[in-house]
N, C-alpha and C. Protein backbone atom coordinates (compact mmCIF):
# COMPACT_ATOMS: atom_id res chain seq x y z
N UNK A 1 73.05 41.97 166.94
CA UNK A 1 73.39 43.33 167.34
C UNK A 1 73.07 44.27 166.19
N UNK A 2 72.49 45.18 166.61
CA UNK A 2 71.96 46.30 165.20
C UNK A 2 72.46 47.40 165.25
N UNK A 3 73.31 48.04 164.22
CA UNK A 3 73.93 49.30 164.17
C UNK A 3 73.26 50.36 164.73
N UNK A 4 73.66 51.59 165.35
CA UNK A 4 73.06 53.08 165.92
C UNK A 4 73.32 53.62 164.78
N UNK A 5 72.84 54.60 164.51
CA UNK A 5 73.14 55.53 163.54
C UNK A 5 73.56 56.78 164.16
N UNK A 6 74.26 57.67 163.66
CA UNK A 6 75.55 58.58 164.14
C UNK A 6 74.28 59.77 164.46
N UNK A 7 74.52 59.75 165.83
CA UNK A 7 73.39 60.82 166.26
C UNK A 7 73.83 61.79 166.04
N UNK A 8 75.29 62.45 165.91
CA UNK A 8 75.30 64.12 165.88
C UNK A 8 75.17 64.44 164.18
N UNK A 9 75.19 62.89 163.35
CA UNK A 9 75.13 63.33 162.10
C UNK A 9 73.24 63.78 162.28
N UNK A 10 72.15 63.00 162.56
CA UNK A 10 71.25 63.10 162.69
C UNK A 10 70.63 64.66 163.43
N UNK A 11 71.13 64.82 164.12
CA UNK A 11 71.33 66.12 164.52
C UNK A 11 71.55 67.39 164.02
N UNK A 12 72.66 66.81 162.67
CA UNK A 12 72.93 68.09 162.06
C UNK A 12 72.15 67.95 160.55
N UNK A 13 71.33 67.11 160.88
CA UNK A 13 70.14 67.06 159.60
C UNK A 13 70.92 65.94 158.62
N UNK A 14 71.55 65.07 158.81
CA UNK A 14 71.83 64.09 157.75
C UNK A 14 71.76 63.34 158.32
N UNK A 15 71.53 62.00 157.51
CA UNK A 15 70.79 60.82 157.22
C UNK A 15 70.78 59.57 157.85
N UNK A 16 72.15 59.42 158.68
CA UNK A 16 72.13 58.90 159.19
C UNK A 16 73.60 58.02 158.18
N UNK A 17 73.36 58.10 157.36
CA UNK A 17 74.20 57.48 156.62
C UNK A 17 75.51 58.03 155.79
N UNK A 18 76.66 56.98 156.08
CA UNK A 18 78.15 57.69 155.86
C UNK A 18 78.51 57.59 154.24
N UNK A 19 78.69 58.92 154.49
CA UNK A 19 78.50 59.95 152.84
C UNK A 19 80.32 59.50 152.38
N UNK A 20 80.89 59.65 151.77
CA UNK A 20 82.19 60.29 151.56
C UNK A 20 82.03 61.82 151.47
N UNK A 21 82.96 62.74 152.27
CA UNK A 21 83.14 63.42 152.14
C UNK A 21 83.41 64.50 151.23
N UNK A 22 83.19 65.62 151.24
CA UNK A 22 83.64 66.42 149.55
C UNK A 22 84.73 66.64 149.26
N UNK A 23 86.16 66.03 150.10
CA UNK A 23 87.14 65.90 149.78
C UNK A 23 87.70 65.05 149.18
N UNK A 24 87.25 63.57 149.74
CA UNK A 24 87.03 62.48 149.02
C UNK A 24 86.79 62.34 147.88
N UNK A 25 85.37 62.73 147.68
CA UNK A 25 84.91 63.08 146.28
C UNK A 25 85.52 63.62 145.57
N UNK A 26 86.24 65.05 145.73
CA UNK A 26 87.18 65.54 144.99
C UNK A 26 88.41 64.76 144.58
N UNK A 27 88.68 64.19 145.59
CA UNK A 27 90.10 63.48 145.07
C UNK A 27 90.13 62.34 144.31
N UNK A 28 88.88 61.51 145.02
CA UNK A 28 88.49 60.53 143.42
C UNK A 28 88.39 61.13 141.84
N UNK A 29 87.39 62.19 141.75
CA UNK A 29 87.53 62.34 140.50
C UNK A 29 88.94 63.36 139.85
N UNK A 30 89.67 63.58 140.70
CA UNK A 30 91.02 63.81 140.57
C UNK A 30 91.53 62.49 139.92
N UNK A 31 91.24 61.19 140.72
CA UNK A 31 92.75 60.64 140.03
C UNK A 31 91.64 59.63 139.09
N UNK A 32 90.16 59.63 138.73
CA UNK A 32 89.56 58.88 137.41
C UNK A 32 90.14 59.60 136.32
N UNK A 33 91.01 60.73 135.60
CA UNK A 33 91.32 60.75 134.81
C UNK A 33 92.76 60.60 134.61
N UNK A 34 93.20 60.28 135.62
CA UNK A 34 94.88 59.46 135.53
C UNK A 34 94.95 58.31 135.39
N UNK A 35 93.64 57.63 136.31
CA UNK A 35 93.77 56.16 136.21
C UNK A 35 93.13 55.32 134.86
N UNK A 36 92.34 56.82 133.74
CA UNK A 36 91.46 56.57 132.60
C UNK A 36 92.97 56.54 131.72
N UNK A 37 93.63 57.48 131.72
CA UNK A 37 94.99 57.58 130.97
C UNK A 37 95.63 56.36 131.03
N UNK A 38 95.99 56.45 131.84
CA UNK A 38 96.77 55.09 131.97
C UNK A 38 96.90 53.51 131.52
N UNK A 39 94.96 53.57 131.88
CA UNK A 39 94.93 52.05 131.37
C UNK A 39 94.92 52.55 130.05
N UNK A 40 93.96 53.48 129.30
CA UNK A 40 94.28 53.91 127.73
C UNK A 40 95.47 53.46 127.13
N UNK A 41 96.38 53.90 128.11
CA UNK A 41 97.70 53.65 127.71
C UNK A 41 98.28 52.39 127.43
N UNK A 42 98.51 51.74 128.30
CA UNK A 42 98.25 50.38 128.76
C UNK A 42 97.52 49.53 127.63
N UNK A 43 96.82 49.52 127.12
CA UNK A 43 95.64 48.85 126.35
C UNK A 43 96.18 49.22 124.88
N UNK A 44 96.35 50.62 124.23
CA UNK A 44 97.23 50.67 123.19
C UNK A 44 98.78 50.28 122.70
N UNK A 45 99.72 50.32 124.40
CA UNK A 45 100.56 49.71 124.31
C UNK A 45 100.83 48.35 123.67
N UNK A 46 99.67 47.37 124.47
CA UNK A 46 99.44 45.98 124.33
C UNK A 46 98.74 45.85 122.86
N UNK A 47 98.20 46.77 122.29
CA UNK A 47 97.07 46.11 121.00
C UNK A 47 97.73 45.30 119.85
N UNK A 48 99.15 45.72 119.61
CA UNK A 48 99.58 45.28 118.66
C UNK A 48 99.53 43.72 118.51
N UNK A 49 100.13 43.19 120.01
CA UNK A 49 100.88 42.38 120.37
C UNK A 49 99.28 41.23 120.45
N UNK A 50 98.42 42.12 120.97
CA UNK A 50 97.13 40.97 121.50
C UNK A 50 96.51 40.88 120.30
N UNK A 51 96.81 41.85 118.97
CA UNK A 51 96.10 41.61 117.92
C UNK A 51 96.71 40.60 116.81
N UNK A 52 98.27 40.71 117.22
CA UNK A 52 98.64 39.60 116.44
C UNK A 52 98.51 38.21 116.95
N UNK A 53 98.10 38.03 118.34
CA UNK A 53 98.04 36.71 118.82
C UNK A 53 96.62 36.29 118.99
N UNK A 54 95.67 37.05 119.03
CA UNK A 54 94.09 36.71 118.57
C UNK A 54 93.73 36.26 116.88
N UNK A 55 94.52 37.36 115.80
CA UNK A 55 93.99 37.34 114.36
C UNK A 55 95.13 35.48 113.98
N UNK A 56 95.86 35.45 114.82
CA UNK A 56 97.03 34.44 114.43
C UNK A 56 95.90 33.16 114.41
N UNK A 57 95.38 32.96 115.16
CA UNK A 57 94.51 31.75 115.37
C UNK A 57 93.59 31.62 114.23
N UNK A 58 93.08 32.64 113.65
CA UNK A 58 92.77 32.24 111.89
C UNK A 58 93.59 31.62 110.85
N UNK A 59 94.75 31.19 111.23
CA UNK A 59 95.93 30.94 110.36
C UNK A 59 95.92 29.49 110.75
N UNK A 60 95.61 28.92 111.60
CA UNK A 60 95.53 28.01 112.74
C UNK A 60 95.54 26.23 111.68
N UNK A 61 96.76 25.85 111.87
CA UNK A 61 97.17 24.65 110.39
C UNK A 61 96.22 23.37 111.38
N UNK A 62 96.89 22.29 110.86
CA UNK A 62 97.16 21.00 111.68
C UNK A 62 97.97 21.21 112.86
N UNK A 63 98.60 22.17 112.93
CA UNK A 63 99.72 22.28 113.97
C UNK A 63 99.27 23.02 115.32
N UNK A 64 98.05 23.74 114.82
CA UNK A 64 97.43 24.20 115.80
C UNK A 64 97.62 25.59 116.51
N UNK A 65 96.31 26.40 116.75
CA UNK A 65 96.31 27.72 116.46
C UNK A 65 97.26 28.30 117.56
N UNK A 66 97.53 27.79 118.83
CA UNK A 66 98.29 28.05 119.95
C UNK A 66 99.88 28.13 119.64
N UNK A 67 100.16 27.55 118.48
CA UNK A 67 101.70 27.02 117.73
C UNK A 67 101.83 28.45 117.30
N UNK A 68 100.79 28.72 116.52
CA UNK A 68 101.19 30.26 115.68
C UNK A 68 101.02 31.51 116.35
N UNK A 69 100.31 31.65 117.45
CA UNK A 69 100.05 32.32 118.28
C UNK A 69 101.68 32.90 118.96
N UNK A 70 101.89 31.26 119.38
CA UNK A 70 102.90 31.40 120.37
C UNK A 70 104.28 32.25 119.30
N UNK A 71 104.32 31.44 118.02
CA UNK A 71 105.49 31.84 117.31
C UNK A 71 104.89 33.54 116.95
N UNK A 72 103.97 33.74 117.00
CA UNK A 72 103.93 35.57 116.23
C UNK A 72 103.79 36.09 117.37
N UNK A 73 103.80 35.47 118.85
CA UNK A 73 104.29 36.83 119.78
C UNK A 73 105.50 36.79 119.61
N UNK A 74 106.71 36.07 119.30
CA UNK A 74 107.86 35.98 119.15
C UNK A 74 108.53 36.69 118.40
N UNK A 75 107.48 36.64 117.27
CA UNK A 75 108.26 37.84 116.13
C UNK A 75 107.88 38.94 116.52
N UNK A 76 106.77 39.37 117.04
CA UNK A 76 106.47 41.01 117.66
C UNK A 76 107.58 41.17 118.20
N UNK A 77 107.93 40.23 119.18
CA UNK A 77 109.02 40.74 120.58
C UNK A 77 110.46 40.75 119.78
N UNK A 78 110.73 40.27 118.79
CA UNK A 78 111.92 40.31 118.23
C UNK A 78 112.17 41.45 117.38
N UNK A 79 111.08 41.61 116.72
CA UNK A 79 110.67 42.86 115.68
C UNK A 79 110.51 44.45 116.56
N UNK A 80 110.61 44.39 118.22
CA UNK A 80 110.70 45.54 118.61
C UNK A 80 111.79 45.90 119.54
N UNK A 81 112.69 44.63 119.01
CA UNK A 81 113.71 45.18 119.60
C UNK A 81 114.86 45.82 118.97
N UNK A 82 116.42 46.27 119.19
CA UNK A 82 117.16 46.66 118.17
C UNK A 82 116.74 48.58 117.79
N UNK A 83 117.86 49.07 117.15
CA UNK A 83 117.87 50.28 116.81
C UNK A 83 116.60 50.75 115.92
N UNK A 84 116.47 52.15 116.31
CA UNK A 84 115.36 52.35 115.93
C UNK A 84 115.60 52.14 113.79
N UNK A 85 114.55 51.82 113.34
CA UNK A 85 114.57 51.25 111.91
C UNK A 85 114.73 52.45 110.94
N UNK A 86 113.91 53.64 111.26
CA UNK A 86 114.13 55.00 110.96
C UNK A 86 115.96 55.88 110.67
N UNK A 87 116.43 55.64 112.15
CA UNK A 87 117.68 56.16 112.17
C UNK A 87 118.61 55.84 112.14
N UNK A 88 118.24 54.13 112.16
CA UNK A 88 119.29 53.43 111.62
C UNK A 88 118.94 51.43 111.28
N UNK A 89 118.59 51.91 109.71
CA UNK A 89 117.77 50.84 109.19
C UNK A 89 118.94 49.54 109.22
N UNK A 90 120.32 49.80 108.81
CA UNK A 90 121.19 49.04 108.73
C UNK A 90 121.67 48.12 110.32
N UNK A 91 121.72 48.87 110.94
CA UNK A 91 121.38 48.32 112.44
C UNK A 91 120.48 48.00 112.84
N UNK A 92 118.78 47.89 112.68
CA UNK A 92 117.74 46.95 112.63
C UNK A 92 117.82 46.01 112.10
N UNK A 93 118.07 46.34 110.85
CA UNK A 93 118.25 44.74 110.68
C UNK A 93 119.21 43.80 110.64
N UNK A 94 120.50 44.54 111.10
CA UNK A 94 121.14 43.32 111.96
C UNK A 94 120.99 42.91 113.11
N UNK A 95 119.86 43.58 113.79
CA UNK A 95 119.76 43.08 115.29
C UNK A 95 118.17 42.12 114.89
N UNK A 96 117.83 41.99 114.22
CA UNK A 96 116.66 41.24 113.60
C UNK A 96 116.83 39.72 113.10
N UNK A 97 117.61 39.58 112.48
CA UNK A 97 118.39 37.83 112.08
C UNK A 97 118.69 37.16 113.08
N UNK A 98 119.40 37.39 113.42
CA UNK A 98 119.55 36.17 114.69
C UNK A 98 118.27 35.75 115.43
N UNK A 99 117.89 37.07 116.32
CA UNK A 99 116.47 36.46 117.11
C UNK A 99 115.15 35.44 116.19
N UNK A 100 115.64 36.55 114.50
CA UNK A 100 113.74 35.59 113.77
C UNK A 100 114.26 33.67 113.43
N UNK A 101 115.59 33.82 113.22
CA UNK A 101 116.23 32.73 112.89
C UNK A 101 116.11 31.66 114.15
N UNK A 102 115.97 31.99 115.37
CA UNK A 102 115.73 31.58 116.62
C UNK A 102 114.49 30.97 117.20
N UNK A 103 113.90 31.59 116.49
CA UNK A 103 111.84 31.53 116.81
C UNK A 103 111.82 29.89 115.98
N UNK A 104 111.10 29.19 116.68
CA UNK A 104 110.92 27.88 116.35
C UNK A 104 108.90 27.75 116.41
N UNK A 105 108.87 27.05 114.94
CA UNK A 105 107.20 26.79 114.66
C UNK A 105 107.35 25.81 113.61
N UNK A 106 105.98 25.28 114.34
CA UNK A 106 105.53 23.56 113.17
C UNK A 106 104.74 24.15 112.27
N UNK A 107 104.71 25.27 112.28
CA UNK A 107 103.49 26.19 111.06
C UNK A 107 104.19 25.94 109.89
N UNK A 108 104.40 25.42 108.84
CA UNK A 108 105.83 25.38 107.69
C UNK A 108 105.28 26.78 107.06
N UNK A 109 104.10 27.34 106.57
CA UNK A 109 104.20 28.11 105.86
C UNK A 109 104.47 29.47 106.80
N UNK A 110 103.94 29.86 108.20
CA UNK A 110 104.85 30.69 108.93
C UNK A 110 106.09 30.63 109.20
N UNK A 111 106.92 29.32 109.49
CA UNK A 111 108.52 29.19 109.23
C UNK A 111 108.76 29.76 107.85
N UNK A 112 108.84 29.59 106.73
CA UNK A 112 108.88 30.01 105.66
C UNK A 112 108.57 31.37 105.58
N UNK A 113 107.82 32.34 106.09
CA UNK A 113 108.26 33.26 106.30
C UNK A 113 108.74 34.18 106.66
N UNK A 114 108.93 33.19 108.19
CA UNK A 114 110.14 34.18 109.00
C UNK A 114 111.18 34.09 108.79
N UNK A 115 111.44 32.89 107.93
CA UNK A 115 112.93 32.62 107.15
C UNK A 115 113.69 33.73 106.18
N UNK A 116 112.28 33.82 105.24
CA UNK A 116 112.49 35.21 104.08
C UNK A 116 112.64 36.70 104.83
N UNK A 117 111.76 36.87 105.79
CA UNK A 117 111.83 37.90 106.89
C UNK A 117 113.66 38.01 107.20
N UNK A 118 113.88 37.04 107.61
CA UNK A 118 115.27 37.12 107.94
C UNK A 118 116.20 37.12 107.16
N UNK A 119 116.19 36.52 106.22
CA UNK A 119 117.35 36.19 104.79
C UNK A 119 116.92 38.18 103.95
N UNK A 120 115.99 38.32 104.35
CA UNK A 120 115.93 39.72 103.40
C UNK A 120 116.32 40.54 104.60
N UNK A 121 116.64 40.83 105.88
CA UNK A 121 117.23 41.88 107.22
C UNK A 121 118.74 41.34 106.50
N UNK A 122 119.58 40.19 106.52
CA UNK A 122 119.97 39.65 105.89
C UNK A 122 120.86 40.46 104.73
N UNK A 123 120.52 40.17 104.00
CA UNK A 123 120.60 40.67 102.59
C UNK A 123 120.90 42.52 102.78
N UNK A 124 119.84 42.87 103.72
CA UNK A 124 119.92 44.58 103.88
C UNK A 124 121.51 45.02 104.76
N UNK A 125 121.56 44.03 105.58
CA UNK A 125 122.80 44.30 106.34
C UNK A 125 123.94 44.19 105.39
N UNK A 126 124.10 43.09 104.64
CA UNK A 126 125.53 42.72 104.31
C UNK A 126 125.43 43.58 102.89
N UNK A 127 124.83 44.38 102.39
CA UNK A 127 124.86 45.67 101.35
C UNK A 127 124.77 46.76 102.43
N UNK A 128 124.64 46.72 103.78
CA UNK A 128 125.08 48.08 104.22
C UNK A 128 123.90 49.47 103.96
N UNK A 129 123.02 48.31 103.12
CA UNK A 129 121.82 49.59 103.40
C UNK A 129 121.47 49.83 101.72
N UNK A 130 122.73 49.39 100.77
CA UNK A 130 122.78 50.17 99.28
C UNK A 130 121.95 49.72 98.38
N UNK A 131 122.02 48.40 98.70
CA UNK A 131 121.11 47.11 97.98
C UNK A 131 119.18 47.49 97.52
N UNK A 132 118.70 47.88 96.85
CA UNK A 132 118.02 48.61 96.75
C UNK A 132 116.52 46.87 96.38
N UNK A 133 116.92 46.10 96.14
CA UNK A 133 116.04 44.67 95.97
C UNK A 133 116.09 44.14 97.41
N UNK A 134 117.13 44.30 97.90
CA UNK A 134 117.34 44.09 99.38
C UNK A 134 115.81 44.47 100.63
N UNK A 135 116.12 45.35 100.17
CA UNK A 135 114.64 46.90 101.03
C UNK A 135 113.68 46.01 100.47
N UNK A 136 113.43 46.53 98.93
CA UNK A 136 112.07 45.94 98.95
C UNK A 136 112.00 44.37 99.29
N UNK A 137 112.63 43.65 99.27
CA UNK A 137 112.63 42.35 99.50
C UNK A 137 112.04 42.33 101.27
N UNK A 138 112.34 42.90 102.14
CA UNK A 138 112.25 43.56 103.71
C UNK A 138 110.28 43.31 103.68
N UNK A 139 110.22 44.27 102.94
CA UNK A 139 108.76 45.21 102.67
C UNK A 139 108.18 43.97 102.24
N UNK A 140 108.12 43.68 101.54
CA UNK A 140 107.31 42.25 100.20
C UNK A 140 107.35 40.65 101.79
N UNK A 141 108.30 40.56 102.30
CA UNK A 141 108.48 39.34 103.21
C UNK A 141 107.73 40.11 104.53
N UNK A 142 108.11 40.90 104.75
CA UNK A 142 107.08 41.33 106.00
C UNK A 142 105.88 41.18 106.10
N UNK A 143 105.11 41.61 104.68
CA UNK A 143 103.56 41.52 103.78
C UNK A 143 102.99 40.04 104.20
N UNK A 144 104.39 38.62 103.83
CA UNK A 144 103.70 37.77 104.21
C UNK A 144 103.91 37.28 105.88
N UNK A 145 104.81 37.65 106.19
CA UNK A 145 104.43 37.38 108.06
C UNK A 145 102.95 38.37 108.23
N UNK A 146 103.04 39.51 107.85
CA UNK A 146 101.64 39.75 108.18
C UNK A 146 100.68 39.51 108.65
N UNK A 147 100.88 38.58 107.09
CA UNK A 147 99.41 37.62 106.50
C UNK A 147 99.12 36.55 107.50
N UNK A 148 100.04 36.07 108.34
CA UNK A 148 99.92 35.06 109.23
C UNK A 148 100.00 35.69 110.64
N UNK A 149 100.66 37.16 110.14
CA UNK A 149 100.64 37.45 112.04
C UNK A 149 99.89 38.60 112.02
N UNK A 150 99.01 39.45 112.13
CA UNK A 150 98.67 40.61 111.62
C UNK A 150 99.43 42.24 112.41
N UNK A 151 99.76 42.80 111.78
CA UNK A 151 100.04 43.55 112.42
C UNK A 151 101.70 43.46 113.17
N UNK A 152 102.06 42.48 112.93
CA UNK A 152 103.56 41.74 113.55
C UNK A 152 104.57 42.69 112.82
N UNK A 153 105.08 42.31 111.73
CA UNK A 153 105.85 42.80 110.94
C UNK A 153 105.66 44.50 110.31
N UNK A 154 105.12 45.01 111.04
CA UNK A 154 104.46 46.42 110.51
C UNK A 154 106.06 47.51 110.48
């Protein structure tokens, strides 16, 4: 069976063939720059998180690059949760110890530093913020989760 082609379109001088309309048209490129936003959005949201679990696999022991992967999305997700660090640093990092202390990896030298990660949130809580080796101790242990997670501990 073979298609007709739309005689009154043919009639009124077009082609025979179904156009989208200029309303259509309009409303598509209406919503390509919501739906461009969005994933933008979407995609920066995620970078942190996909950059520490792609660069992690360079770190990649005997234990295997999927081990460290798995443990530095853990610390992202732990590291963004809790009061904001800005307005209230003393309450970050008590909501920070428990969860990094929680995260389990055969990586020894990434355990080892989510340990210091935590013993220095740690240290910042139980001085209440005053402890001034405390902080930098925070800063200096974060440097090495980093190094194994990139972008994790930021």
């Amino acid at each position: 069976m073979t298609s007709q082609p739309d005689c009154g379109r043919l009639l009124r001088g077009g082609t025979g063939q179904s156009d989208p309309s200029d309303a259509t048209r309009r409303s598509a490129r209406q919503r390509l720059p919501r739906a461009t936003a969005l994933t933008l959005a979407l995609g920066l949201a995620a970078a942190p998180v996909l950059a520490a679990c792609s660069s992690a696999s360079a770190h990649a022991t005997g234990s295997g690059s999927s081990a460290v992967s798995s443990a530095c999305a853990q610390v992202a997700a732990a590291l963004s949760d809790g009061p904001d660090p800005q307005a209230d640093p003393v309450g970050y990092a008590e909501a920070q110890i428990k969860p990094l202390r929680a995260i389990s990896t055969s990586d020894s030298e990434l355990r080892t530093a989510i340990d210091g990660l935590a013993a220095a949130y740690a240290r910042v809580f139980t001085s209440n913020g005053k402890n001034d080796a405390a902080v930098t101790a925070v800063a200096t242990e974060s440097r090495k989760v980093n190094a194994i997670c990139p972008g994790t501990a930021s």
